[in-house]
Each structure stands twice: as structure tokens, then as C-alpha cells.
Protein backbone atom coordinates (compact mmCIF):
# COMPACT_ATOMS: atom_id res chain seq x y z
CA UNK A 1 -104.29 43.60 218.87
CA UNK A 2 -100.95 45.15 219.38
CA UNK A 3 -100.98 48.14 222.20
CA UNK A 4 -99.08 50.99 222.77
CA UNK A 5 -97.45 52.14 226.07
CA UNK A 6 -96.79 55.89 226.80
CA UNK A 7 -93.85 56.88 229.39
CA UNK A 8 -91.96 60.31 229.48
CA UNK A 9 -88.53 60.32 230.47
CA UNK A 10 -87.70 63.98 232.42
CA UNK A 11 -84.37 64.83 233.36
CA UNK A 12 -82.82 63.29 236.10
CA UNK A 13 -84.59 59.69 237.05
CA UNK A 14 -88.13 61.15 236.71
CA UNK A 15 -90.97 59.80 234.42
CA UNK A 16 -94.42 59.25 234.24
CA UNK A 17 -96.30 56.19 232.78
CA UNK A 18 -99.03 54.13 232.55
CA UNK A 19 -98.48 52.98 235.92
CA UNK A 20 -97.97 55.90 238.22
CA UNK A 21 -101.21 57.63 235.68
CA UNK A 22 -103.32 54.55 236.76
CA UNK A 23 -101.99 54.93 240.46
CA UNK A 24 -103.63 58.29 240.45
CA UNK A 25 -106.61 57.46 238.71
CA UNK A 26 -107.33 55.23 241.65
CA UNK A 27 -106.34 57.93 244.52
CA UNK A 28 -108.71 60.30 242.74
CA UNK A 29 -111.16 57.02 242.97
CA UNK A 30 -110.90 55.68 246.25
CA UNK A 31 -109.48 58.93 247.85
CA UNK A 32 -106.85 57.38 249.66
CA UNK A 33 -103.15 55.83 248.60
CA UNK A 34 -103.57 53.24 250.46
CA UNK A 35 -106.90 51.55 248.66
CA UNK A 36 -105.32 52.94 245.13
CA UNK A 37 -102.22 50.56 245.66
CA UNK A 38 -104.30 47.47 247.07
CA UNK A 39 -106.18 47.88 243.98
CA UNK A 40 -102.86 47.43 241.99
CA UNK A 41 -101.66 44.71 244.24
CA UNK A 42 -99.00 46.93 245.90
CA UNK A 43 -98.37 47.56 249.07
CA UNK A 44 -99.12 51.06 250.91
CA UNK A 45 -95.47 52.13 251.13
CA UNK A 46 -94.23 51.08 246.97
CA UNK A 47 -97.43 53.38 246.62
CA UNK A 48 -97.05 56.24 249.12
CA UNK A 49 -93.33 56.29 247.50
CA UNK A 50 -94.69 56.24 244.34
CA UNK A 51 -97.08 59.35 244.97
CA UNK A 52 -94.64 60.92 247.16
CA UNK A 53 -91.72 61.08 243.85
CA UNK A 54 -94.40 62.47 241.47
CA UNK A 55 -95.00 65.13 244.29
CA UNK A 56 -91.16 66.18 244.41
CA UNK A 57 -91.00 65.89 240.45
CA UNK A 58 -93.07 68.74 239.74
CA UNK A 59 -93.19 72.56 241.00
CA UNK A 60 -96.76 71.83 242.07
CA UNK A 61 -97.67 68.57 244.36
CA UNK A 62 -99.59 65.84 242.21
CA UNK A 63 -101.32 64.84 245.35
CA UNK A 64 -102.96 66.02 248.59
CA UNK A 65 -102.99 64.18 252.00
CA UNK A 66 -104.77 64.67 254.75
CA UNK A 67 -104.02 63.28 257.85
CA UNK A 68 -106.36 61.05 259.87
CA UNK A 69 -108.31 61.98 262.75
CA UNK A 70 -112.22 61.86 263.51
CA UNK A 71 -113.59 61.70 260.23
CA UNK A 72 -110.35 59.95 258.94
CA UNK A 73 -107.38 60.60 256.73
CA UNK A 74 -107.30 60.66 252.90
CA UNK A 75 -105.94 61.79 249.67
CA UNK A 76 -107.16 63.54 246.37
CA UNK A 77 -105.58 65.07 243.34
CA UNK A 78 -104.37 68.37 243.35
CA UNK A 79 -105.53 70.65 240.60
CA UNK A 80 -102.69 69.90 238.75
CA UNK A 81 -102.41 66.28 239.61
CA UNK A 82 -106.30 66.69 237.33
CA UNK A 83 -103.82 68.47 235.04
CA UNK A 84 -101.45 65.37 234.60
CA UNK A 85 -103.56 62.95 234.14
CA UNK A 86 -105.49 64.34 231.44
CA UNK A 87 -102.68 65.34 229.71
CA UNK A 88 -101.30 62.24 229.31
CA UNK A 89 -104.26 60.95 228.62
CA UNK A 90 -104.45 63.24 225.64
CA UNK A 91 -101.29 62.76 224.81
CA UNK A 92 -102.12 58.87 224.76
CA UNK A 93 -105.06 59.21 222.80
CA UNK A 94 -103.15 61.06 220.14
CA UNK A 95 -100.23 58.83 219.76
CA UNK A 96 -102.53 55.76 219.61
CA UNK A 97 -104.53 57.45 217.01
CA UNK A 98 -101.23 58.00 215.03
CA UNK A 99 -99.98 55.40 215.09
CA UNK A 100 -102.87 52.92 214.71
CA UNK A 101 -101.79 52.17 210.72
CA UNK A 102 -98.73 50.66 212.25
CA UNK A 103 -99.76 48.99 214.93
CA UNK A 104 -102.31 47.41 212.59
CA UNK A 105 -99.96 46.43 209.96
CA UNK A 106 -97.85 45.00 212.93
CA UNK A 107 -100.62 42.78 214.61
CA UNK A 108 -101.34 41.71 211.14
CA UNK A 109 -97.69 40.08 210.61
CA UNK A 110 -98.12 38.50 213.82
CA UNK A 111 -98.21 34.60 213.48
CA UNK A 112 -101.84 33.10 214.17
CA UNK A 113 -100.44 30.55 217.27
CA UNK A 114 -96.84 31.90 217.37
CA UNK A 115 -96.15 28.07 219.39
CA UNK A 116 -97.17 26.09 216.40
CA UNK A 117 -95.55 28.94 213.79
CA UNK A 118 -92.14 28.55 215.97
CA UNK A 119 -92.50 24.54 215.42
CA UNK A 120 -93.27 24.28 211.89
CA UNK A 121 -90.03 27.22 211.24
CA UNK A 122 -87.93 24.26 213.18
CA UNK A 123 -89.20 21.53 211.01
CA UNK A 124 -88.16 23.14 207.65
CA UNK A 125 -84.56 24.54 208.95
């Protein structure tokens, strides 16, 4: 089935995706950047730098550290780091749901086996 991807382009270098979305989906998980990015194969400092731009991007910080110590350091989303996520989750839902006619009518002009369509398109050229 096809799929559709959601990023959004601010000014300047900023965006948001499904990657950095998923990122803190697992900090609000695991509470802590550090199991969030081994659970996306990434190391700690892709995904500290990672947290740490969505945190500069916006008026309000995305996510909350706190720093080790007895009981141990962790992270959690902010309020609005709740905010973001479910927004563009929304906003996923509702372009998915728009668009599903033409993401159907695409997966349906999709070859069966695209290797043996490519192969019989070279035989009869």
C-alpha cells in the first residue's frame, strides 16, 4: 500500500517529521534521550542534537532534562512538546484521510513484481 510522509518546512533550516515526532514519542516512552535514540539505532549525541534543535526551534522547549544524581537523570515532554506531537499527529491523520483516493488509485497502477514488469517492458522495446 502506498504511504504518506508528513514534514513541515519552518523558516530558516527548521522542520519537523516523522522522525524527530517518533524520537519524542520514545523520550515520552522511555523517559530518557538516550534509550529513545538506541531504540532508533542512533547514537545518544545525533539524538540529544536532535532534541536539543526542536528545543531552540520553538518559543517553548519540546523537552525537559533532568540531570542525574541519586535517583538518576531523565527526560519527558514538556506540555507543549504533548502539544507537538499530537498535532502532527492530527495533522497526519487528516492528510492521510484526504488523500487516501489517491494514494489508492496510485498503489493500484503499481506493477504486481515491478522486477519481472521492468523485464518483460525490455523484451518488447
Amino acid at each position: 500500500m502506498a504511504t504518506l510522509s508528513l514534514r513541515i518546512d519552518f523558516d530558516g533550516a527548521d522542520s519537523v517529521g516523522p522522525g524527530k515526532i517518533r524520537l519524542l514519542e520514545l523520550v515520552r516512552e522511555t523517559g530518557s534521550i538516550a534509550a529513545a535514540g538506541r531504540a532508533m539505532e542512533m547514537s545518544y549525541r545525533r539524538a540529544w542534537l536532535l532534541v536539543d534543535a526542536l528545543n531552540r526551534a520553538f518559543r517553548e522547549p519540546v523537552v525537559a532534562t533532568q540531570l542525574g544524581g541519586n535517583g538518576g537523570g531523565g527526560a519527558g515532554l514538556t506540555h507543549f512538546g504533548e502539544e507537538l506531537v499530537g498535532r502532527y499527529r492530527d495533522m497526519e491523520m487528516v492528510a492521510h484521510a484526504a488523500l487516501r483516493p489517491h494514494l489508492v488509485a496510485l498503489d493500484m497502477a503499481l506493477a504486481a513484481d515491478p522486477v519481472a514488469e521492468s523485464v518483460t517492458s525490455v523484451r518488447s522495446a
